[in-house]
C-alpha atoms as a PDB file:
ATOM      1  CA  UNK A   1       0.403 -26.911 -21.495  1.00  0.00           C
ATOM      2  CA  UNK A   2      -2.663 -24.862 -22.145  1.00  0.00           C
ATOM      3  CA  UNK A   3      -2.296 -22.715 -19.840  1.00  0.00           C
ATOM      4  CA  UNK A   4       1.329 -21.958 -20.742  1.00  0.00           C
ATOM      5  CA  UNK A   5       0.413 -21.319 -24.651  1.00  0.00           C
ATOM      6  CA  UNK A   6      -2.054 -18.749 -23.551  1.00  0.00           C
ATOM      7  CA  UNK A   7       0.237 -16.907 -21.015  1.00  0.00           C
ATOM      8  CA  UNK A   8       2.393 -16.477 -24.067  1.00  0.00           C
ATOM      9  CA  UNK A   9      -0.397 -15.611 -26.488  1.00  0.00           C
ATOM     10  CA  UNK A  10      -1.601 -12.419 -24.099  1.00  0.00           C
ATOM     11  CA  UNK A  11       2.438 -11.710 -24.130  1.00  0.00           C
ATOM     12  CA  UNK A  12       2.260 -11.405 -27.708  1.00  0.00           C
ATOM     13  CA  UNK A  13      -0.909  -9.519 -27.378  1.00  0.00           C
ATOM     14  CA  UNK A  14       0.307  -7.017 -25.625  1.00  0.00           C
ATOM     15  CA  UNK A  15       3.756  -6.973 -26.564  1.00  0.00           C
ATOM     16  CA  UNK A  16       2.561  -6.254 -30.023  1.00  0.00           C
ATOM     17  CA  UNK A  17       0.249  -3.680 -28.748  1.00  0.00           C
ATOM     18  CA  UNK A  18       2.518  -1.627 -27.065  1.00  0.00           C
ATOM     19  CA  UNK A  19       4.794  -1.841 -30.021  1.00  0.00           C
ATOM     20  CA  UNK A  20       1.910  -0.290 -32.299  1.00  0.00           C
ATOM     21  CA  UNK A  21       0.953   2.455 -30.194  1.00  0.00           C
ATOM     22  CA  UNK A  22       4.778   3.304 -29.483  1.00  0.00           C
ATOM     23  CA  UNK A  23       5.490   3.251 -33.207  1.00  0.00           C
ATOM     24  CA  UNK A  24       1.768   5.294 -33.902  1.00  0.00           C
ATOM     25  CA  UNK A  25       3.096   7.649 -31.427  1.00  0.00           C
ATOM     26  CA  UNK A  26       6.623   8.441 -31.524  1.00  0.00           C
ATOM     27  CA  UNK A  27       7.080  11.775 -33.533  1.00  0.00           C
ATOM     28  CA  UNK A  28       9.456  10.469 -36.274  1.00  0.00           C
ATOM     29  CA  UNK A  29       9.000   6.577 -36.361  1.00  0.00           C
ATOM     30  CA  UNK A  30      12.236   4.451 -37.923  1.00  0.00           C
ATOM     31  CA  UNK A  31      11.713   4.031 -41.635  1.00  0.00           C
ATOM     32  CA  UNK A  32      10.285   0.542 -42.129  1.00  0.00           C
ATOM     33  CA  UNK A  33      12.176  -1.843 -45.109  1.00  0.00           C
ATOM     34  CA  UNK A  34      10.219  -1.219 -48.968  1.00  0.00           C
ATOM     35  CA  UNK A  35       8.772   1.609 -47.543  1.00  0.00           C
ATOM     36  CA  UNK A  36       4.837   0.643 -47.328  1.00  0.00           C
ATOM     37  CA  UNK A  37       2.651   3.106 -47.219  1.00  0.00           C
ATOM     38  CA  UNK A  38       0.689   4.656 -44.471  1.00  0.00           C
ATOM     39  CA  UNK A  39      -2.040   2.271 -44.817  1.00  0.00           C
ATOM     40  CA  UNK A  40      -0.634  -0.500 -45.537  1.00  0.00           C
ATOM     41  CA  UNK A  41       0.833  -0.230 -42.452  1.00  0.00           C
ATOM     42  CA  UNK A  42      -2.134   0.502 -40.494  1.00  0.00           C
ATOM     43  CA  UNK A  43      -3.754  -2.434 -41.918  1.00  0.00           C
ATOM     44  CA  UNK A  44      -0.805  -4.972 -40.974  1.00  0.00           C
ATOM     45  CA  UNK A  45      -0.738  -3.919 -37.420  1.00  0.00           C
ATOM     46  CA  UNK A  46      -3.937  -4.151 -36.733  1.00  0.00           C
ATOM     47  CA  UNK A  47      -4.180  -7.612 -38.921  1.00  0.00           C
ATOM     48  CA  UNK A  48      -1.733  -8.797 -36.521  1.00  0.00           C
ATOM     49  CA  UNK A  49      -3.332  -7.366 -33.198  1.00  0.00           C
ATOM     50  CA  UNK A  50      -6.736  -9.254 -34.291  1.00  0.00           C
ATOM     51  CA  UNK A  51      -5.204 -12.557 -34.330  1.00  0.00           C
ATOM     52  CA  UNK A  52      -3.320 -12.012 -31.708  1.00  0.00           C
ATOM     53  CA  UNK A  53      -6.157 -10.421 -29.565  1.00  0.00           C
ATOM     54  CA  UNK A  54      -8.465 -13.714 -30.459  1.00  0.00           C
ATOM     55  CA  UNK A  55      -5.557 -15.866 -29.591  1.00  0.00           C
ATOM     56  CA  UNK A  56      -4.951 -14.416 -26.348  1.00  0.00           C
ATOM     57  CA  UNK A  57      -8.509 -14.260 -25.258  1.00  0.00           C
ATOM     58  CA  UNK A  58      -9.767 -17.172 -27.216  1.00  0.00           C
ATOM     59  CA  UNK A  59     -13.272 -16.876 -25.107  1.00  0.00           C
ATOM     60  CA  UNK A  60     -13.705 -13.414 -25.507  1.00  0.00           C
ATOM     61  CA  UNK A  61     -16.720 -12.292 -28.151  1.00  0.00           C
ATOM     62  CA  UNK A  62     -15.147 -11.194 -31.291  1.00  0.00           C
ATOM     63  CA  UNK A  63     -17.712  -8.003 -31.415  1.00  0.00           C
ATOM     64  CA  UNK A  64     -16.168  -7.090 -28.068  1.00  0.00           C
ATOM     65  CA  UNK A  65     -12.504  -7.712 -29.576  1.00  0.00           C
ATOM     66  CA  UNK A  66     -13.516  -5.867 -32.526  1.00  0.00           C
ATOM     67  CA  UNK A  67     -14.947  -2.973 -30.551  1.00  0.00           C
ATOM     68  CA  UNK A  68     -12.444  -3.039 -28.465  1.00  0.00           C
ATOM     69  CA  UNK A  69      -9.224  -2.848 -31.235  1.00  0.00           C
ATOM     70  CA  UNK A  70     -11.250  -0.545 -33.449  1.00  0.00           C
ATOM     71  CA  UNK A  71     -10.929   1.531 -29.930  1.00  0.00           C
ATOM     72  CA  UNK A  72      -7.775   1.943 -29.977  1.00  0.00           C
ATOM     73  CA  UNK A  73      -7.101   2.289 -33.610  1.00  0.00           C
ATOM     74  CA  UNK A  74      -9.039   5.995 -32.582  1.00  0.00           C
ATOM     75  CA  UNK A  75      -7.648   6.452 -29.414  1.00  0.00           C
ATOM     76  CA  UNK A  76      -4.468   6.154 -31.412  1.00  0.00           C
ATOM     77  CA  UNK A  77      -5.600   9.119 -33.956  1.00  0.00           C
ATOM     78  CA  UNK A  78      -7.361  11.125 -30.939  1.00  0.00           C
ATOM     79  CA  UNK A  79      -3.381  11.112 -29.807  1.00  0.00           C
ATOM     80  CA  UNK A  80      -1.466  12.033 -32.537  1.00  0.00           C
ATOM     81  CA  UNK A  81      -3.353  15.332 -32.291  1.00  0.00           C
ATOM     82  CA  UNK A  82      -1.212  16.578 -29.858  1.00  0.00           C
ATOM     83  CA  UNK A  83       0.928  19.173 -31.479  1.00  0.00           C
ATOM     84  CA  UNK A  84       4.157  17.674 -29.830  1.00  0.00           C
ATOM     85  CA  UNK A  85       4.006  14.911 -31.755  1.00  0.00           C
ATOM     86  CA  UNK A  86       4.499  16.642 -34.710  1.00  0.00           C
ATOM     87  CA  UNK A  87       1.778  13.123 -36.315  1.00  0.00           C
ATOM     88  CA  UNK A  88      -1.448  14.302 -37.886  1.00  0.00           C
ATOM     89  CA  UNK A  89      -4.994  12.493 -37.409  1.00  0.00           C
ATOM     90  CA  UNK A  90      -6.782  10.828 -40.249  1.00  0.00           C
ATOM     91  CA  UNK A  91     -10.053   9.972 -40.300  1.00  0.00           C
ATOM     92  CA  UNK A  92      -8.808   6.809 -42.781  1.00  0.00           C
ATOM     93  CA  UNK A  93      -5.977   5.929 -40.973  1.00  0.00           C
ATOM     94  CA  UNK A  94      -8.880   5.015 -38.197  1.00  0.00           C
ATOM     95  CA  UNK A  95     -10.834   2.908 -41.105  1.00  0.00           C
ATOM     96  CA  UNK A  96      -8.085   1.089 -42.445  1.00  0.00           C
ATOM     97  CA  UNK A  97      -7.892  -0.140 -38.859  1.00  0.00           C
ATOM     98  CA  UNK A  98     -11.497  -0.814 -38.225  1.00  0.00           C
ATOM     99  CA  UNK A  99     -11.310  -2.865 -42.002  1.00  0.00           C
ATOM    100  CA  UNK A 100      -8.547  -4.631 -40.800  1.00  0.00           C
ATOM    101  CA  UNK A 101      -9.896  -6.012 -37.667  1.00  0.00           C
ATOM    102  CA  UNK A 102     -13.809  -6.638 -38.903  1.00  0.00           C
ATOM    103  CA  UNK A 103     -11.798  -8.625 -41.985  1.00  0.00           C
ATOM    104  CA  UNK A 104      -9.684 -10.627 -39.977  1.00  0.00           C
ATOM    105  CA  UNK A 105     -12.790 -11.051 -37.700  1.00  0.00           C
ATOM    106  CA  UNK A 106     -14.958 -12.466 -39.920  1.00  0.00           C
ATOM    107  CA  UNK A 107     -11.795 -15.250 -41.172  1.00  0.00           C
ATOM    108  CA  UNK A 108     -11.431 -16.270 -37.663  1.00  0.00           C
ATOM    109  CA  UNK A 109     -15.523 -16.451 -36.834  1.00  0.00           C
ATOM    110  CA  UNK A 110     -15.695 -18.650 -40.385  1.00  0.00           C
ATOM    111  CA  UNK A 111     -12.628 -21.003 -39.042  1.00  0.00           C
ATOM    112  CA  UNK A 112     -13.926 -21.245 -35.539  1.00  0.00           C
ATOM    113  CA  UNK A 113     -17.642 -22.440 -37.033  1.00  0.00           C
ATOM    114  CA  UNK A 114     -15.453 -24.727 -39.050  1.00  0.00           C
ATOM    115  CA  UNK A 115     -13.684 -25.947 -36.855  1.00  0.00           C
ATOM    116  CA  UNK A 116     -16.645 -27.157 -34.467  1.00  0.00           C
ATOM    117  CA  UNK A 117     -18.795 -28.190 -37.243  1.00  0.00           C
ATOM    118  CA  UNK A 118     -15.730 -30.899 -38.178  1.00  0.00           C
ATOM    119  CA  UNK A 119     -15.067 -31.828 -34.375  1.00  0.00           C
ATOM    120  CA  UNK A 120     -16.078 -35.377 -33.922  1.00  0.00           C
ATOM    121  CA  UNK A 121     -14.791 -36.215 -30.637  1.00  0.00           C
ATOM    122  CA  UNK A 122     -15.302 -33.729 -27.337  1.00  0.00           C
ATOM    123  CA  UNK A 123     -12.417 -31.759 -26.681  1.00  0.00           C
ATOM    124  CA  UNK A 124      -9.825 -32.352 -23.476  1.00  0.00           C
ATOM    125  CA  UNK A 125     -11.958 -29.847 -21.745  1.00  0.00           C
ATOM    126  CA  UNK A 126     -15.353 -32.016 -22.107  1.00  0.00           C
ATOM    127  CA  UNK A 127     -14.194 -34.941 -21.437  1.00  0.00           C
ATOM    128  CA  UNK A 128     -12.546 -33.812 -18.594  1.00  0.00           C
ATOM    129  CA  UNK A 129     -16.065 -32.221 -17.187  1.00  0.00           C
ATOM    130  CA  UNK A 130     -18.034 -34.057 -14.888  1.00  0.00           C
ATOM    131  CA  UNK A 131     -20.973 -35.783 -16.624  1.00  0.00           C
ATOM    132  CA  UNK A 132     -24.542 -34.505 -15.596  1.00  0.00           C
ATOM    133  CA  UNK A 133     -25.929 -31.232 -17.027  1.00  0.00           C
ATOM    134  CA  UNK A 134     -24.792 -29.133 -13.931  1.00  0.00           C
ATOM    135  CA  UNK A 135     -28.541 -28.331 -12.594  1.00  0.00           C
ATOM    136  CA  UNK A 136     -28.937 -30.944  -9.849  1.00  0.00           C
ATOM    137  CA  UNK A 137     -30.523 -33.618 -12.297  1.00  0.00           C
ATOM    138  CA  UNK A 138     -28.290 -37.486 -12.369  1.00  0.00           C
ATOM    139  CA  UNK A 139     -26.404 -37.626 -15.644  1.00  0.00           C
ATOM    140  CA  UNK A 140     -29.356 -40.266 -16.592  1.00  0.00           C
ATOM    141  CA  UNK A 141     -32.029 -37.759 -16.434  1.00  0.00           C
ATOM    142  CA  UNK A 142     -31.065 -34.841 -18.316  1.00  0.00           C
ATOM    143  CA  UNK A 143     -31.629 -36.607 -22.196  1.00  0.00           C
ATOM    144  CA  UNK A 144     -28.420 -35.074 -23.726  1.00  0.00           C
ATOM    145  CA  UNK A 145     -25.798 -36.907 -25.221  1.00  0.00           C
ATOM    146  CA  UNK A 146     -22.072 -35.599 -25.614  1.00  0.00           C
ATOM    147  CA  UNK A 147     -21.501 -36.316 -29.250  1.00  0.00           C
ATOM    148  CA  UNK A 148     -20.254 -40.041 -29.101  1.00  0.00           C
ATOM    149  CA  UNK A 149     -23.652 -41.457 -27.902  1.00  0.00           C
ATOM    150  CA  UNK A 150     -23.247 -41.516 -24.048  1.00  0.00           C
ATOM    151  CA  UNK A 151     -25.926 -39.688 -22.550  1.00  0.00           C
ATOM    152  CA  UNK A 152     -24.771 -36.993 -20.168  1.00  0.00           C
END
């Protein structure tokens, strides 16, 4: 089941990836409903890639993630130089992005240290580990316990 949910999180990853760069690319994009502005635009697509990027690669470090959306964000602007495109670079259109994804990183960093600091009992994944500390030593021997009082 785990497995399945993130086969379908890195399909929404990059499903909504290509959809941004398509859209940030195409010389006259569909009007979008209301009308948002440039910005605001910029700032819900790359709200949306964040948490769908940290869902999809849920071990990844978020400063990599970051780096790595911020990335693209100016790889998108580097791109809509090209006079085909008939799309002009901003230098803000690149911040809004980079806002975007350090905000949104910072919520998900403050939920994930929540999240473990209110865990009581060891996830599937430990308690699905073999017991010992992995180096060689008996469980007995290592001195570590795995959060319920059985030393590992």
């Amino acid at each position: 089941m785990r497995q399945a949910r993130g086969v379908i999180a890195r399909f929404a990853f990059w499903s909504a990836m290509t959809f941004a760069v398509v859209m940030a690319l195409l010389p006259k994009p569909p009007p979008f409903p209301y009308e948002p502005s440039d910005a605001i635009l910029h700032i819900l697509a790359f709200v949306v890639l964040t948490l769908l990027g940290a869902a999809a690669y849920p071990k990844a470090r978020l400063l990599w993630l970051g780096t790595a959306l911020s990335g693209v964000g100016a790889a998108i602007e580097f791109a809509q130089m090209i006079p085909t495109l008939n799309r002009d670079a901003q230098l803000s259109d690149w911040l809004a992005d980079t806002g975007a994804v350090i905000s949104m990183l910072i919520v998900i960093a403050l939920i994930r240290h929540l999240r473990g600091r209110f865990q009581t009992e060891p996830s599937v994944e430990d308690r699905q580990r073999p017991h010992g500390s992995g180096y060689g030593l008996p469980p007995h021997e290592t001195g570590f316990t795995d959060g319920v009082g059985r030393t590992t």
